[in-house]
Protein backbone atom coordinates (compact mmCIF):
# COMPACT_ATOMS: atom_id res chain seq x y z
CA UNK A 1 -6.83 -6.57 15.89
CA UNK A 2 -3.85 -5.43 13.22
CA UNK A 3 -3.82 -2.32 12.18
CA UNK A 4 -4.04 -2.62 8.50
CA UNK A 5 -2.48 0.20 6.02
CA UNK A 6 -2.98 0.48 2.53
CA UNK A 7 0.23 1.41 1.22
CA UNK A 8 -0.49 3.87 -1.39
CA UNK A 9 2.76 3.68 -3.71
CA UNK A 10 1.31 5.28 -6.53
CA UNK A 11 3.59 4.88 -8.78
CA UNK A 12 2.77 1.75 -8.48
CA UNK A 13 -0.68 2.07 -7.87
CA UNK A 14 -1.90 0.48 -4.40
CA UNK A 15 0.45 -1.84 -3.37
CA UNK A 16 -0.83 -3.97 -0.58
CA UNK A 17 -2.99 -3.88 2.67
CA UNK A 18 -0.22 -5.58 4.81
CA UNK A 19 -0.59 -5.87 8.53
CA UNK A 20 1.65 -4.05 10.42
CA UNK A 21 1.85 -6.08 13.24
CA UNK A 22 3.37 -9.40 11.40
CA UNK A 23 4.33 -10.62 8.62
CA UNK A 24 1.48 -12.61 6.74
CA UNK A 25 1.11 -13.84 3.31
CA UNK A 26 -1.54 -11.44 1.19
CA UNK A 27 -1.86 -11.20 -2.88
CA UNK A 28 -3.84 -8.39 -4.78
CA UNK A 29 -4.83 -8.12 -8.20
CA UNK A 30 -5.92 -4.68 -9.54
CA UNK A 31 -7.83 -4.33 -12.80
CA UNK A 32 -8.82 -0.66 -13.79
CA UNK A 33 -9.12 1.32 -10.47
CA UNK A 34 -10.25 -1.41 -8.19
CA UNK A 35 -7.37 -3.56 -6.15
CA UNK A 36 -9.04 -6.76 -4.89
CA UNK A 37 -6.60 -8.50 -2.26
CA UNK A 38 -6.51 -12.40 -1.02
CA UNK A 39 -7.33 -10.77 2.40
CA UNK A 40 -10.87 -9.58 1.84
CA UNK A 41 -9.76 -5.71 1.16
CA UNK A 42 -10.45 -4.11 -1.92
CA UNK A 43 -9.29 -0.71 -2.83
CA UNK A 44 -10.89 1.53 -5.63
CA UNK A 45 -8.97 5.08 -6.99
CA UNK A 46 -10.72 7.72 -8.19
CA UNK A 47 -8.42 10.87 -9.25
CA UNK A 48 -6.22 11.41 -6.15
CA UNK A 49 -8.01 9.81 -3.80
CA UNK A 50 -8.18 5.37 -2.74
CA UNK A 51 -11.04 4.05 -0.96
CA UNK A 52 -11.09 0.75 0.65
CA UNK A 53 -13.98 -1.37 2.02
CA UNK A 54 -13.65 -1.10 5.14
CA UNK A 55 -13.78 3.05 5.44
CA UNK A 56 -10.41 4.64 4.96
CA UNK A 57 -8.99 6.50 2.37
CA UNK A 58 -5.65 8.03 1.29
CA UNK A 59 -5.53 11.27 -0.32
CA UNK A 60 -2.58 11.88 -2.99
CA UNK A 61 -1.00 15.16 -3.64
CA UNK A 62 2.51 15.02 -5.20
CA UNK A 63 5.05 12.94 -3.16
CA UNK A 64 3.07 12.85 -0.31
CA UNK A 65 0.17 10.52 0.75
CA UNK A 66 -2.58 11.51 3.70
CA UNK A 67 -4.97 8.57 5.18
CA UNK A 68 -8.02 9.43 6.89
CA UNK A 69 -6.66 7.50 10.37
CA UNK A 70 -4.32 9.52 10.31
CA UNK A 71 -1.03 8.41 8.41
CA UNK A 72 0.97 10.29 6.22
CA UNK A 73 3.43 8.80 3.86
CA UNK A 74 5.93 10.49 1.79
CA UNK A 75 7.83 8.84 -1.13
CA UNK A 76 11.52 9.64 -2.09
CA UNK A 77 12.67 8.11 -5.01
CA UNK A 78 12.51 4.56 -4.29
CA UNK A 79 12.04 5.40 -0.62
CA UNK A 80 8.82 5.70 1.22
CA UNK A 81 8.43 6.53 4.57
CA UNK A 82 5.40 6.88 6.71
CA UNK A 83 4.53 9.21 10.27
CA UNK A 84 5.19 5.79 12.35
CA UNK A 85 8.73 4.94 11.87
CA UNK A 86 7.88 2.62 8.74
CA UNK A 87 9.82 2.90 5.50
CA UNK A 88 9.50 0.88 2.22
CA UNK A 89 12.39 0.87 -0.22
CA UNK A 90 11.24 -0.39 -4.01
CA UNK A 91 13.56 -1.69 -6.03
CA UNK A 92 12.41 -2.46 -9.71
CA UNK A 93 9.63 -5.22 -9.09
CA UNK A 94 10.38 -5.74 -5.19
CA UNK A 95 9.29 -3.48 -2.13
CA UNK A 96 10.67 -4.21 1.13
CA UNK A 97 9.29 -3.13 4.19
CA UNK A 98 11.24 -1.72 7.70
CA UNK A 99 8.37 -4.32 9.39
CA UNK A 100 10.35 -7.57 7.56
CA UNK A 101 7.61 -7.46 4.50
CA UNK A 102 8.40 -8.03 1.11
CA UNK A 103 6.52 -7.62 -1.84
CA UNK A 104 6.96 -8.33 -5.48
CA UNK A 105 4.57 -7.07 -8.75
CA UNK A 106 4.09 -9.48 -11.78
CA UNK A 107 1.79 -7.43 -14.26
CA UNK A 108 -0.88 -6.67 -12.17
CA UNK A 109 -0.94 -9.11 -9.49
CA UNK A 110 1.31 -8.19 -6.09
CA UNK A 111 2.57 -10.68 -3.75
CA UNK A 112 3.30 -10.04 0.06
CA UNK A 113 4.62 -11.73 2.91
């Protein structure tokens, strides 16, 4: 089963439940606090914390991001990196990943592969 992370840019709100595993094709569109991706996850934000459906959430505090499996990310300018080795490095619309994904936000849709 892939290990799924919500990437919780939230500068850019929640980016994208990508698998970390391999590369795959996914699409969210957020309107108000709730993220609804093309592969079944949703995500909803209330103050500093995102919930998904499937039982995790990410707490926010500052630069720093904590999920409740475990992850930690921390974001550095356009850098973000995570407590497995992962970084994501944003620049203007695109996010690229250390794990070959890309991502790119048009208003509030964001496609991944």
């Amino acid at each position: 089963m892939n290990r799924f992370i919500g990437v919780a840019l939230l500068g850019l709100g929640v980016l994208a439940a990508l698998p970390t595993s391999a590369p795959a094709q996914v699409s969210c569109q957020t309107f108000g606090n709730s993220t609804y991706c093309s592969n079944g996850q949703s995500f909803q934000q209330y103050g500093n914390t995102t919930y998904d459906n499937r039982g995790n959430s990410w707490q926010h505090y500052g630069n720093s991001t904590y999920g409740s499996d475990g992850t930690s990310y921390q974001r550095y300018g356009n850098s973000t990196y995570d407590n497995q080795g992962n970084s994501w490095q944003q620049y203007g619309n695109s996010t690229y990943g250390s794990n070959g994904t890309s991502c790119q936000r048009y208003g509030s849709s964001v496609f991944c592969q």
